[in-house]
N, C-alpha and C. Protein backbone atom coordinates (compact mmCIF):
# COMPACT_ATOMS: atom_id res chain seq x y z
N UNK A 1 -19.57 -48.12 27.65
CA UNK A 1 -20.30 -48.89 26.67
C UNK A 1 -21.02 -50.01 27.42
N UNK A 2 -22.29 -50.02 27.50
CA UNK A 2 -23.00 -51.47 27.78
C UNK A 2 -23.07 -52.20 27.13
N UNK A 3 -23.56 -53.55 28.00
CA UNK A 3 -22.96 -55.11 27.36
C UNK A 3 -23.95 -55.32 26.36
N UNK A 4 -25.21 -55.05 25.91
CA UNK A 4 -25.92 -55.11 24.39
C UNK A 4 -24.57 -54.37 23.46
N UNK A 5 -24.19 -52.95 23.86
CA UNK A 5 -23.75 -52.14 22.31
C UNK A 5 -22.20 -52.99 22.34
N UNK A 6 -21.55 -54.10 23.43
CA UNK A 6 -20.11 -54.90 23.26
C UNK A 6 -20.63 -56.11 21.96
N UNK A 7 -21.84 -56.48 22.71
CA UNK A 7 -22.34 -57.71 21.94
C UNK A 7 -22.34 -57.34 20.38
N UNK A 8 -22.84 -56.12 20.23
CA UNK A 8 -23.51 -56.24 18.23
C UNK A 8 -22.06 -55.37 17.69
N UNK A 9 -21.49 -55.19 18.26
CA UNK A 9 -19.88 -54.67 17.94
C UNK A 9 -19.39 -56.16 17.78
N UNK A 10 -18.89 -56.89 18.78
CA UNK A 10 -18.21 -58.44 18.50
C UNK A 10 -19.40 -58.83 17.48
N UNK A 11 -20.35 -59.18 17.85
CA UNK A 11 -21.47 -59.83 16.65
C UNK A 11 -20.79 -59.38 15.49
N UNK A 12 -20.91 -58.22 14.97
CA UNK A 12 -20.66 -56.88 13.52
C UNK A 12 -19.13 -57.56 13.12
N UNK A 13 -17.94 -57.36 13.57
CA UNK A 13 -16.71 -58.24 13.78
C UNK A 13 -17.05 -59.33 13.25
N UNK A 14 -17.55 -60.52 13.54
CA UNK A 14 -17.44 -61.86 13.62
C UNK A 14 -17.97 -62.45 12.21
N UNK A 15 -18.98 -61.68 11.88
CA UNK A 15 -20.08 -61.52 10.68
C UNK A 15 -18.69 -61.03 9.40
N UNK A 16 -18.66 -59.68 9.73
CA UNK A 16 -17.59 -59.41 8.96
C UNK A 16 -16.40 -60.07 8.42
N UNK A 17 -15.67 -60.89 9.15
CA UNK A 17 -14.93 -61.63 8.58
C UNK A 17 -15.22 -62.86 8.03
N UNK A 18 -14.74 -63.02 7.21
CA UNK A 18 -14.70 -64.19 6.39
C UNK A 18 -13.53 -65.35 6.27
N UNK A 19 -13.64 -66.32 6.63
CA UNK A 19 -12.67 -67.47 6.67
C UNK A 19 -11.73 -67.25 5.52
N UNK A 20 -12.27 -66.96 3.97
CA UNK A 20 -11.56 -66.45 3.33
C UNK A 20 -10.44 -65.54 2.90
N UNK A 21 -10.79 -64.21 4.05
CA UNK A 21 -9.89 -63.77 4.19
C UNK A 21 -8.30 -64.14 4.73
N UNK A 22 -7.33 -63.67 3.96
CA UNK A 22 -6.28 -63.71 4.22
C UNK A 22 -5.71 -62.69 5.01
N UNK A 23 -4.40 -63.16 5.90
CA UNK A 23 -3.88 -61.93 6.46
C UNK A 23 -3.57 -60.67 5.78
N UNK A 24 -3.14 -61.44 4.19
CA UNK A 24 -2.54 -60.11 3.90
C UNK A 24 -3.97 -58.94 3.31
N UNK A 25 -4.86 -59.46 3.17
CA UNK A 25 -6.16 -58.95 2.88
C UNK A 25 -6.87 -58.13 4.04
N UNK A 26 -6.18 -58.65 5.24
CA UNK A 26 -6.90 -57.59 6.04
C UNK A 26 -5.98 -56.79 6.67
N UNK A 27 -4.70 -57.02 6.25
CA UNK A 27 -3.79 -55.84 7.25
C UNK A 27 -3.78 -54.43 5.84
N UNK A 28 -4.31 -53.67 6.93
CA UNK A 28 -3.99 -52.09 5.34
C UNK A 28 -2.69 -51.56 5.70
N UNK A 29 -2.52 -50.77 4.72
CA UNK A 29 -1.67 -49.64 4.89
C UNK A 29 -1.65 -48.50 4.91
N UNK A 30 -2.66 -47.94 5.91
CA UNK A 30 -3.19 -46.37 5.80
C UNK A 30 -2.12 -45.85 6.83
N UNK A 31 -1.72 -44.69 6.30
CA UNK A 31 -0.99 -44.11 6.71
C UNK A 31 -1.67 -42.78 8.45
N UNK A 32 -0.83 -43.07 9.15
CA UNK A 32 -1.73 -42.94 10.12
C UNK A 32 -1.13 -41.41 10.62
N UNK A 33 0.68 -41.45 11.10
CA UNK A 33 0.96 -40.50 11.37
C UNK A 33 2.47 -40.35 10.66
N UNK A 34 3.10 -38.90 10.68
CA UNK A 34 4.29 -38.53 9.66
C UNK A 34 5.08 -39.58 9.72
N UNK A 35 4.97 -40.26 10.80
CA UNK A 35 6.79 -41.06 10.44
C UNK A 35 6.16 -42.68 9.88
N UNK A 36 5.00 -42.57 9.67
CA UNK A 36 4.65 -43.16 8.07
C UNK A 36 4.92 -43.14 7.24
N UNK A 37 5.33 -41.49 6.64
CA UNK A 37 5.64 -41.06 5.30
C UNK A 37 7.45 -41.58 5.20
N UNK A 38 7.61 -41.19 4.04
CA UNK A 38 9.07 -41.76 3.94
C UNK A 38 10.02 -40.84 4.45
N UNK A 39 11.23 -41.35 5.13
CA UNK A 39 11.79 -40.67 5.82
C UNK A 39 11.64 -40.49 7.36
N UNK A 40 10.54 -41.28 7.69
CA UNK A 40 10.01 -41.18 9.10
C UNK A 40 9.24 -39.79 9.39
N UNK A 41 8.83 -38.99 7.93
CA UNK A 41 8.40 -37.98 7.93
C UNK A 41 9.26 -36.61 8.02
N UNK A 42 10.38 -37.18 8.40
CA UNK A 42 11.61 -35.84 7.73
C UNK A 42 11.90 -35.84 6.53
N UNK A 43 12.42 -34.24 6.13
CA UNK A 43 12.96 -34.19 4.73
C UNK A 43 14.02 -33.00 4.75
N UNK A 44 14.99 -33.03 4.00
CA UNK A 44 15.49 -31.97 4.09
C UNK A 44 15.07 -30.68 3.90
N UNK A 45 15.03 -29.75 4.60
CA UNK A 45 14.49 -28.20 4.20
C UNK A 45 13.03 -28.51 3.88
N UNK A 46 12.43 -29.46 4.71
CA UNK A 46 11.11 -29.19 5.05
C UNK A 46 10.37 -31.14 5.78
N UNK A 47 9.24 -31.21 5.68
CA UNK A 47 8.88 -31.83 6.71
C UNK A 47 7.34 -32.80 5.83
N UNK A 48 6.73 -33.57 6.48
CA UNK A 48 5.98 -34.75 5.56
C UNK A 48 4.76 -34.56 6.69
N UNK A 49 3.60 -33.88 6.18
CA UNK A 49 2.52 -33.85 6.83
C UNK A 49 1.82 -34.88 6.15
N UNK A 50 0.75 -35.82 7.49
CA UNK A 50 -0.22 -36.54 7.23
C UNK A 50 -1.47 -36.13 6.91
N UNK A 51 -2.64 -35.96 5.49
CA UNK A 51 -3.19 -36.00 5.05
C UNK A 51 -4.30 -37.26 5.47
N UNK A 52 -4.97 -37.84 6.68
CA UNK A 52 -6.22 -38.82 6.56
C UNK A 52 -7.18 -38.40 6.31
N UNK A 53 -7.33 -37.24 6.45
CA UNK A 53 -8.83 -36.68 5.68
C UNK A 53 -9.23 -37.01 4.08
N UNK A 54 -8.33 -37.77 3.50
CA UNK A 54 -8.90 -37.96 1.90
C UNK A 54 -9.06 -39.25 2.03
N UNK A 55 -9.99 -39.96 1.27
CA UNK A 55 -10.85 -40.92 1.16
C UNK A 55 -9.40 -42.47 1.57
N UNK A 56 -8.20 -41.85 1.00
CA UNK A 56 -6.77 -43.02 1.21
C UNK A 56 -6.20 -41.66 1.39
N UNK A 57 -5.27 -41.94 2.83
CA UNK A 57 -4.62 -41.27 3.32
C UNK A 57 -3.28 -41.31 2.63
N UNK A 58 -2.63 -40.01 2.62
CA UNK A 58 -1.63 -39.47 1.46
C UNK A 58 -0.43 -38.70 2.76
N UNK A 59 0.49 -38.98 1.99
CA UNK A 59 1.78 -37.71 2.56
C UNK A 59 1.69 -36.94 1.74
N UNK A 60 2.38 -35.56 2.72
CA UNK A 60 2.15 -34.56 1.66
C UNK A 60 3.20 -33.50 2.22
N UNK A 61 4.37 -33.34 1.48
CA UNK A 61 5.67 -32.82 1.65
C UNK A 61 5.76 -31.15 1.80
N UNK A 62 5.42 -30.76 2.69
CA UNK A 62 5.65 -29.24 3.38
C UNK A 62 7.01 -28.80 3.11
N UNK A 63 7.53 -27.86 2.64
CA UNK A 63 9.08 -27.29 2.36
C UNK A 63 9.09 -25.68 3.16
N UNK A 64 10.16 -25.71 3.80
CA UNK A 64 10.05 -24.56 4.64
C UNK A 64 10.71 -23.02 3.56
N UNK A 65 10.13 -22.24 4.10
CA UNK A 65 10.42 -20.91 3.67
C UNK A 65 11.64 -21.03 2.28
N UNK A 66 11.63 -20.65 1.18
CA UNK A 66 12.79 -20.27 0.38
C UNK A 66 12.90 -21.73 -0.48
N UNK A 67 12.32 -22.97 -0.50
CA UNK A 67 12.69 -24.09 -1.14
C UNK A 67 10.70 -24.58 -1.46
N UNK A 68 11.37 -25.43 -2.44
CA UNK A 68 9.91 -25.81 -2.89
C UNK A 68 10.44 -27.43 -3.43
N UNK A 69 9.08 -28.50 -3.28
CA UNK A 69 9.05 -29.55 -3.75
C UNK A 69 9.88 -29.85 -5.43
N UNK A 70 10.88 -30.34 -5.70
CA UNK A 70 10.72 -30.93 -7.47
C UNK A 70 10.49 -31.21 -7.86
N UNK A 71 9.51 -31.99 -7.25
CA UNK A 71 8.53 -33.11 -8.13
C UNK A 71 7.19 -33.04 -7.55
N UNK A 72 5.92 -33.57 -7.77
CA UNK A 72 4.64 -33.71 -7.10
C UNK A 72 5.18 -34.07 -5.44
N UNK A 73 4.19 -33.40 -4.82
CA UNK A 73 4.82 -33.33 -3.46
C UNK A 73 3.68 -34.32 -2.51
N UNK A 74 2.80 -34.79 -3.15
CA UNK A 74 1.73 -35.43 -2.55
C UNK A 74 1.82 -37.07 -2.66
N UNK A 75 2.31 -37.96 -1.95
CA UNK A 75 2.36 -39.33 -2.12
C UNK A 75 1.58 -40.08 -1.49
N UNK A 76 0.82 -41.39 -2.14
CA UNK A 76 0.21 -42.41 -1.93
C UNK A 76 0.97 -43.61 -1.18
N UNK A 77 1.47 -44.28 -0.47
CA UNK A 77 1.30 -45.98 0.45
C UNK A 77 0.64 -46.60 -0.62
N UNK A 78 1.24 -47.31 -1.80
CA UNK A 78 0.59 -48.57 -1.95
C UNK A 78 1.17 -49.74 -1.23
N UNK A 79 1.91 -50.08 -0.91
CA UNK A 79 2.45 -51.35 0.22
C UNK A 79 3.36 -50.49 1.23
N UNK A 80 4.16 -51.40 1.99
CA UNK A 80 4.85 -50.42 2.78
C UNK A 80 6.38 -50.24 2.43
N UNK A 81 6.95 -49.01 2.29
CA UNK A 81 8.42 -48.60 1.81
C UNK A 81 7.60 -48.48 0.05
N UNK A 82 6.58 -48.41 -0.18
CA UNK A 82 6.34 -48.30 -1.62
C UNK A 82 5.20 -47.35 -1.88
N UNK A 83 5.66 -46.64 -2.42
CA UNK A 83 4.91 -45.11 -3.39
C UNK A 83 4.15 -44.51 -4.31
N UNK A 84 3.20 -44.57 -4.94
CA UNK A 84 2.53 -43.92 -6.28
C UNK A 84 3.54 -43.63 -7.14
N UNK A 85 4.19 -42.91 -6.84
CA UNK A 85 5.32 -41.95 -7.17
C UNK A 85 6.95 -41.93 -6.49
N UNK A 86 7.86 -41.36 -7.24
CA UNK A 86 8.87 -41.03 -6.97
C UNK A 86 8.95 -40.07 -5.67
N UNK A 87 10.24 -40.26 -4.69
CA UNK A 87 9.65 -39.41 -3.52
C UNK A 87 10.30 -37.46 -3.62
N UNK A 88 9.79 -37.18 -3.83
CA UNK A 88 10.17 -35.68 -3.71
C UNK A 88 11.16 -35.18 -2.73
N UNK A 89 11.47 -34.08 -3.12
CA UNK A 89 12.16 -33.57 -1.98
C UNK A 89 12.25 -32.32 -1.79
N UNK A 90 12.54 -31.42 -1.14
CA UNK A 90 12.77 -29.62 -0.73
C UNK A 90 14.11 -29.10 -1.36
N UNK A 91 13.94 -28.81 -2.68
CA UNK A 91 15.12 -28.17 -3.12
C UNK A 91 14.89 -26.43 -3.23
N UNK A 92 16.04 -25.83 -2.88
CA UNK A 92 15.72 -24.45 -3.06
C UNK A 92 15.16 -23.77 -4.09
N UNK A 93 14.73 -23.12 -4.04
CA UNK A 93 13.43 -22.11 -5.14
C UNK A 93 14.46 -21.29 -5.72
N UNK A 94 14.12 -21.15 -6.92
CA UNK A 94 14.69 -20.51 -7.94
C UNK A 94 13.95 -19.58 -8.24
N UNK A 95 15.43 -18.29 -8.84
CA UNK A 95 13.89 -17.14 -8.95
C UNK A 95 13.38 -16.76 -9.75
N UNK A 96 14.41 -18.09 -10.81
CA UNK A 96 13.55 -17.90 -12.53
C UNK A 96 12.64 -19.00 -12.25
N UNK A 97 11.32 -19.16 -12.86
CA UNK A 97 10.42 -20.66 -12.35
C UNK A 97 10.82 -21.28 -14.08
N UNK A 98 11.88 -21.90 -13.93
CA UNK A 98 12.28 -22.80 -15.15
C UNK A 98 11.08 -23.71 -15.72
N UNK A 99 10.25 -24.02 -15.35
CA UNK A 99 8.97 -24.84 -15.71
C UNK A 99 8.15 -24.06 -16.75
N UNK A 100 7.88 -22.79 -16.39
CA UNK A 100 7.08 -21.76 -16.72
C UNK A 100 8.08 -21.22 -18.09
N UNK A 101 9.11 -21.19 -17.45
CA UNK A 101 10.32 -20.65 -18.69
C UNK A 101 9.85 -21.47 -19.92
N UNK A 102 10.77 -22.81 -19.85
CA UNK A 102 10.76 -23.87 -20.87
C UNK A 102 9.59 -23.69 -21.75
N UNK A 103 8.10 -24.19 -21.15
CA UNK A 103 6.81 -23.80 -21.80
C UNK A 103 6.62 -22.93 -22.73
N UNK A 104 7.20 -21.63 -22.00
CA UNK A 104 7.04 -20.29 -22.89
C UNK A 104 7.93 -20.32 -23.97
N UNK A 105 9.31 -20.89 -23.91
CA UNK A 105 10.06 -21.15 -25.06
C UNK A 105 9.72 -21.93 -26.15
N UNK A 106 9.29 -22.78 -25.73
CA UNK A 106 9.35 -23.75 -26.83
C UNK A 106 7.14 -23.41 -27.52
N UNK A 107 6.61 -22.54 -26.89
CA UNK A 107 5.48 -21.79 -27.75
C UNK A 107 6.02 -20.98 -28.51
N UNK A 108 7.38 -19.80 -28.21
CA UNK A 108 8.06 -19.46 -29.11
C UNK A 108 8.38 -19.82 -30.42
N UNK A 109 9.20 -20.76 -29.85
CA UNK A 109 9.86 -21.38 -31.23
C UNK A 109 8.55 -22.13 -31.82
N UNK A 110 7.53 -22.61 -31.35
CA UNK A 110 6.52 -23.00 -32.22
C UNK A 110 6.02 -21.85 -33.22
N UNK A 111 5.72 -20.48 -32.75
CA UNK A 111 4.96 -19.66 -33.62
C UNK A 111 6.08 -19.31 -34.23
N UNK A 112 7.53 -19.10 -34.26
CA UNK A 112 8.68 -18.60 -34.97
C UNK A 112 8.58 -19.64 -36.25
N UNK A 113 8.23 -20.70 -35.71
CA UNK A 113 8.49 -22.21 -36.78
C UNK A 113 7.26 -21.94 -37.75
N UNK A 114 6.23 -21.59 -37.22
CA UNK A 114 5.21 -21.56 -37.90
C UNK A 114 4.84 -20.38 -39.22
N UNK A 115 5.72 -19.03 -38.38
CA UNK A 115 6.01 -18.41 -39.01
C UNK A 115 7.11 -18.73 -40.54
N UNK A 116 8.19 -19.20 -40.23
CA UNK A 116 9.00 -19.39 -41.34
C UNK A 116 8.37 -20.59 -42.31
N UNK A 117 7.59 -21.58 -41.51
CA UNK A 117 7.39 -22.23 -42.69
C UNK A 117 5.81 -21.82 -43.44
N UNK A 118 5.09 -20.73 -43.37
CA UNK A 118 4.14 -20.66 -43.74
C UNK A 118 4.37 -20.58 -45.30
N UNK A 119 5.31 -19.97 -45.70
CA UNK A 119 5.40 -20.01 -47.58
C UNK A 119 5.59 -21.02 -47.74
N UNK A 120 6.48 -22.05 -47.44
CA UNK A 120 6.73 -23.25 -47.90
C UNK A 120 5.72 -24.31 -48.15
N UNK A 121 4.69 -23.84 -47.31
CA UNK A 121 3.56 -25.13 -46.87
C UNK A 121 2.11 -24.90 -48.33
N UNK A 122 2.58 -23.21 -47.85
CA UNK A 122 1.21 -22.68 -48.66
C UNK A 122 1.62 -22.99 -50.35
N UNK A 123 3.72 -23.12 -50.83
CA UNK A 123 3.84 -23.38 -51.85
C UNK A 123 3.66 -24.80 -52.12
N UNK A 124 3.52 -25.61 -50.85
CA UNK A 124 3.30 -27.18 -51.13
C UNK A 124 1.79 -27.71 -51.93
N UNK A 125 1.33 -26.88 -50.89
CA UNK A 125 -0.13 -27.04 -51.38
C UNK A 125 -0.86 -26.65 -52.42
N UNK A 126 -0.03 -25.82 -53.43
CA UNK A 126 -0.35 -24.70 -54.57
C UNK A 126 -0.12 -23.61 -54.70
N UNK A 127 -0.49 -23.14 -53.88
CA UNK A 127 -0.25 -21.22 -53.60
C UNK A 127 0.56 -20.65 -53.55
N UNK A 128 1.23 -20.60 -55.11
CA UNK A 128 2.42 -20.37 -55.65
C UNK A 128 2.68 -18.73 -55.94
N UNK A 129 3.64 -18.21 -56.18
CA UNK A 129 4.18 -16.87 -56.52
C UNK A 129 3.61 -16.55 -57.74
N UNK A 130 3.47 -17.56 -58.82
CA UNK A 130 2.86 -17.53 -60.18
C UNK A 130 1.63 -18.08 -60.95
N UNK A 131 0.55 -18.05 -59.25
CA UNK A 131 -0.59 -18.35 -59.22
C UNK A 131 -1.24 -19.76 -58.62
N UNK A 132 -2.13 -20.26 -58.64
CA UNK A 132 -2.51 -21.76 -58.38
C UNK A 132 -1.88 -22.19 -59.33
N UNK A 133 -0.82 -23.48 -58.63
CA UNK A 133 -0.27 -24.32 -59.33
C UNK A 133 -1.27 -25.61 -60.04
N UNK A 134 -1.25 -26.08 -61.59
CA UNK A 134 -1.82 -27.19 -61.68
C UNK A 134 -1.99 -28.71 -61.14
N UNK A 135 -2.67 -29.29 -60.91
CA UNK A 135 -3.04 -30.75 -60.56
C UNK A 135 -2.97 -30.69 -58.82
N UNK A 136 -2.86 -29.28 -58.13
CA UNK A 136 -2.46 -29.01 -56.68
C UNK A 136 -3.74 -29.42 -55.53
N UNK A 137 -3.52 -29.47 -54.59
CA UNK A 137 -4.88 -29.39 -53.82
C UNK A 137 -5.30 -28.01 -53.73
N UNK A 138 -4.33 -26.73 -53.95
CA UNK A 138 -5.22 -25.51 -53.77
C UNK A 138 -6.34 -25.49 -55.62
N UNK A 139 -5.98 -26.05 -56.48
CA UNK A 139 -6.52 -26.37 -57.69
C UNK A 139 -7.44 -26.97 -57.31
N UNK A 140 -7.42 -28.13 -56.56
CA UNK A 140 -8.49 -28.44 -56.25
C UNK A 140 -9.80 -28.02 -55.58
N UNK A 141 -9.72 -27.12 -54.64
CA UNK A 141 -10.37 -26.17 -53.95
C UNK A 141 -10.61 -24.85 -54.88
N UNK A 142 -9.79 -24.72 -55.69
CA UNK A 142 -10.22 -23.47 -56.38
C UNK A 142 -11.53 -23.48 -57.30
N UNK A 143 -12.89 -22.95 -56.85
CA UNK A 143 -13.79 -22.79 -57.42
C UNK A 143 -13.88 -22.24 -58.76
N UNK A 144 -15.03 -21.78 -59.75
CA UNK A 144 -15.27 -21.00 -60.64
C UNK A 144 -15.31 -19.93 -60.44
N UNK A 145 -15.42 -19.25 -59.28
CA UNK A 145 -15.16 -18.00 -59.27
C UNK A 145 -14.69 -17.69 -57.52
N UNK A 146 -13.79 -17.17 -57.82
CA UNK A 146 -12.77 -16.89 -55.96
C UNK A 146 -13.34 -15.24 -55.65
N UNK A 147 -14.61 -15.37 -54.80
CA UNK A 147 -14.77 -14.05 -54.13
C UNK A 147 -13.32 -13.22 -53.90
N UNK A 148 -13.84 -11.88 -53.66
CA UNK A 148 -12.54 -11.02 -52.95
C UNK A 148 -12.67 -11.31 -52.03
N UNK A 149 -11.94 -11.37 -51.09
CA UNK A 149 -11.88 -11.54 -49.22
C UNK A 149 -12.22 -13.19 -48.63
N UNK A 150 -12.40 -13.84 -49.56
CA UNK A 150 -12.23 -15.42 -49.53
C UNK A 150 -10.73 -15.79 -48.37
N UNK A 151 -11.26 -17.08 -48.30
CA UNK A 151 -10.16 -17.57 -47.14
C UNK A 151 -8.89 -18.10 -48.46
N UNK A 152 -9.70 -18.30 -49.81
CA UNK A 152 -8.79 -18.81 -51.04
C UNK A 152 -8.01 -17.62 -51.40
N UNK A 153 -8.95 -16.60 -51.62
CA UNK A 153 -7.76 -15.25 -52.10
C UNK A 153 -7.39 -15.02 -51.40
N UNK A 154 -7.25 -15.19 -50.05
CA UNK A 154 -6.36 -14.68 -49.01
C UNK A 154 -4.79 -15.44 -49.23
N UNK A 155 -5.11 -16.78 -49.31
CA UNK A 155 -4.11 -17.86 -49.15
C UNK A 155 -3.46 -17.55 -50.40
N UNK A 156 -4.19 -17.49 -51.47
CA UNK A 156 -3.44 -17.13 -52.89
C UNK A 156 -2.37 -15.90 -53.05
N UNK A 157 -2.97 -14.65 -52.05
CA UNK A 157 -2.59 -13.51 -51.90
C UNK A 157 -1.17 -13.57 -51.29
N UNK A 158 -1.25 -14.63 -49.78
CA UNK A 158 -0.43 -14.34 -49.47
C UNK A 158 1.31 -15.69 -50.37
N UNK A 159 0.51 -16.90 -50.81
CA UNK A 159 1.22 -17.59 -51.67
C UNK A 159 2.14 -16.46 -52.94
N UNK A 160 1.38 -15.86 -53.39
CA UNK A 160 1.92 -14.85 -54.55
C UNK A 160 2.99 -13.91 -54.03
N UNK A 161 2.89 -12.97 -53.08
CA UNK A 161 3.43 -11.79 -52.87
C UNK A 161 4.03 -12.28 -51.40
N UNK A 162 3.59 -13.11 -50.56
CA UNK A 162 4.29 -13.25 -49.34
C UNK A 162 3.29 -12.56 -48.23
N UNK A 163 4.20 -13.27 -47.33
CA UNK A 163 3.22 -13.08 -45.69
C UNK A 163 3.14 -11.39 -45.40
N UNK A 164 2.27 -10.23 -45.53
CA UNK A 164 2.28 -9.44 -44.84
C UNK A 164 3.05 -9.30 -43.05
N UNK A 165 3.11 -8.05 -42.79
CA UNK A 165 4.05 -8.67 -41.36
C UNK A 165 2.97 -8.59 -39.96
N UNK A 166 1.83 -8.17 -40.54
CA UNK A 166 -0.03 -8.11 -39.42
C UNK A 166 -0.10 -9.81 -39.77
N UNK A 167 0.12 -10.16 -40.96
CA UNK A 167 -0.56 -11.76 -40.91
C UNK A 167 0.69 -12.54 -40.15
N UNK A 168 2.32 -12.34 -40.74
CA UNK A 168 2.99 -13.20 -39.67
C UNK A 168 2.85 -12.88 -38.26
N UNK A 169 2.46 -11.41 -37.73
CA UNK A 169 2.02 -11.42 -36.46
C UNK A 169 0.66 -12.15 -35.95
N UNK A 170 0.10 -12.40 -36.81
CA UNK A 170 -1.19 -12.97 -36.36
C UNK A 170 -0.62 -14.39 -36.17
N UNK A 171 -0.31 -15.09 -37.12
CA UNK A 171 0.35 -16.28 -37.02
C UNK A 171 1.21 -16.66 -35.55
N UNK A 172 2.20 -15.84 -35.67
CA UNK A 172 2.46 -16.27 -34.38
C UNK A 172 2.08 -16.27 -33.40
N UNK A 173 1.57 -15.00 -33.44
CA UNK A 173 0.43 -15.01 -31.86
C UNK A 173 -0.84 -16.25 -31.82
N UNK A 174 -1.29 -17.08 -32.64
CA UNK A 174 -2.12 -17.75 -32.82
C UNK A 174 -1.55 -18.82 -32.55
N UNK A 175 -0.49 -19.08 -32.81
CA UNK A 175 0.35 -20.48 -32.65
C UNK A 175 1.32 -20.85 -31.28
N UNK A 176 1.82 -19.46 -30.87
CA UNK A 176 2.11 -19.57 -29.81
C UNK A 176 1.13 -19.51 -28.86
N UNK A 177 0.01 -19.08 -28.70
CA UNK A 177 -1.28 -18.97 -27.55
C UNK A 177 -1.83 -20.68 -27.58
N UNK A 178 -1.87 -21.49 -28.70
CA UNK A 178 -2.16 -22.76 -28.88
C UNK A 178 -1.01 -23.66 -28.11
N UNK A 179 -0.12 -23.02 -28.70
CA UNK A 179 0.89 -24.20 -27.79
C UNK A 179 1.50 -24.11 -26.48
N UNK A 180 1.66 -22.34 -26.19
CA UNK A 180 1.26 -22.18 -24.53
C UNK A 180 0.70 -23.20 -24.15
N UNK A 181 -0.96 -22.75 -24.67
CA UNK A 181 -1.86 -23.35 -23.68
C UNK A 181 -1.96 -25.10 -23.58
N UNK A 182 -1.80 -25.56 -24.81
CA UNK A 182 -1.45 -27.21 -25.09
C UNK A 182 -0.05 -27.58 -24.18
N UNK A 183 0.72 -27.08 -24.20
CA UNK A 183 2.08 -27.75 -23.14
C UNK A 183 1.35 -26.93 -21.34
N UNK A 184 0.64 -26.26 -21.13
CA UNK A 184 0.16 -25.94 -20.02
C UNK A 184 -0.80 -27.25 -19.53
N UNK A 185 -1.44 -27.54 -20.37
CA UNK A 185 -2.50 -28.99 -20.23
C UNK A 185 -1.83 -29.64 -20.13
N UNK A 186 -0.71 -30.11 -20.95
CA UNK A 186 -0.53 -31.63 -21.45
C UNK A 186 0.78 -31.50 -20.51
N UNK A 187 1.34 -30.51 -20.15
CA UNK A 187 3.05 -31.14 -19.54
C UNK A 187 3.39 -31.02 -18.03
N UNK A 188 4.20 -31.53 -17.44
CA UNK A 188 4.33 -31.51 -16.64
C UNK A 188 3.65 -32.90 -15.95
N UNK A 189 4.39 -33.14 -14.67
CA UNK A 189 3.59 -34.50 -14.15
C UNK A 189 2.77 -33.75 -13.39
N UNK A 190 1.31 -34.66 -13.18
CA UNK A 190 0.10 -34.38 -12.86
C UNK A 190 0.34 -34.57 -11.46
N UNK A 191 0.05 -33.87 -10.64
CA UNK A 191 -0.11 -34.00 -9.15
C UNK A 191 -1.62 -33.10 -8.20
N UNK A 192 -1.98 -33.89 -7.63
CA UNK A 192 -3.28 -33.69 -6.63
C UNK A 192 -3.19 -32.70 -5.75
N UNK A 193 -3.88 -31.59 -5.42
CA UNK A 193 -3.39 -30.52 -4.63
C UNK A 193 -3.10 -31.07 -3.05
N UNK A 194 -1.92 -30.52 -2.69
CA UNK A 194 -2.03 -30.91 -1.82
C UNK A 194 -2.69 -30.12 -0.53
């Protein structure tokens, strides 16, 4: 390096700081190499690779053959000994994926639920065994004249005589594909690929 490109380097430096600054303002905490990460970068049944390629350098918990992370396996350094997150660890893999299980259960029991209470709801609302009930909200919706194949004669149809077993299959399949996919979005803690 020649003594012009030392000069506008110290110059660039000197400019840059500000009297204002404080120590603790200019010391970071980027994580540089594994025994950064917690643990000094060990873990049981697997190991803490350094990630500096993302804009803030991240650990990011590698698990060897047969075990997998329990929790988000990707952690942030906001101060030092301190985490985004809880720290993960390499627990052995299971060969039911209980995550995936749970989800699917409880879409179950949503369309099962949905299923059993469909008379009850449709008798809440009017759509009674012995026709539209008076002063009801399905009374209220009930026009001067109820086409055949109406979404009303349907509801009336099935209020009167009961759920066909194509419509409780529809039902559930409709209710469970909703809540699949809603506990697929919504559950689980959110973690950054690592």
């Amino acid at each position: 390096m020649d003594l012009k490109m030392l000069c506008v380097v110290v110059l660039f430096v000197l400019v840059s700081f500000s009297p204002c600054d404080t120590l603790e303002n200019l010391v970071s905490f980027e994580i540089k190499t594994s025994i950064d990460c917690p643990a000094d970068g060990q873990s049981g049944n697997g190991y803490w690779n350094v990630n500096n390629k993302a804009e803030v350098p991240r650990c990011v918990l590698k698990c060897y053959e047969g075990f997998e992370p329990d929790r988000c396996h990707v952690l942030r350094r906001i101060k030092p000994e301190t985490w985004n997150r809880d720290i993960p660890h390499c627990v052995k893999k299971s060969w039911i994926p209980w995550g995936t299980m749970a989800k699917a259960g409880v879409a179950v029991a949503a369309g099962a639920g949905a299923v059993a209470a469909a008379p009850v709801v449709l008798s809440a609302v009017g759509f009674t065994s012995a026709g539209v009930a008076a002063g009801s909200i399905a009374a209220g919706l009930q026009g001067p004249a109820v086409a055949s194949g109406s979404l009303f004669a349907l509801l009336q149809s099935a209020g009167a005589a009961g759920l066909t077993t194509g419509t409780q299959a529809g039902v559930f399949s409709w209710v469970t594909a909703v809540t699949g996919a809603v506990s697929t979005f919504f559950g689980g803690e959110a973690c950054e690929a690592g």
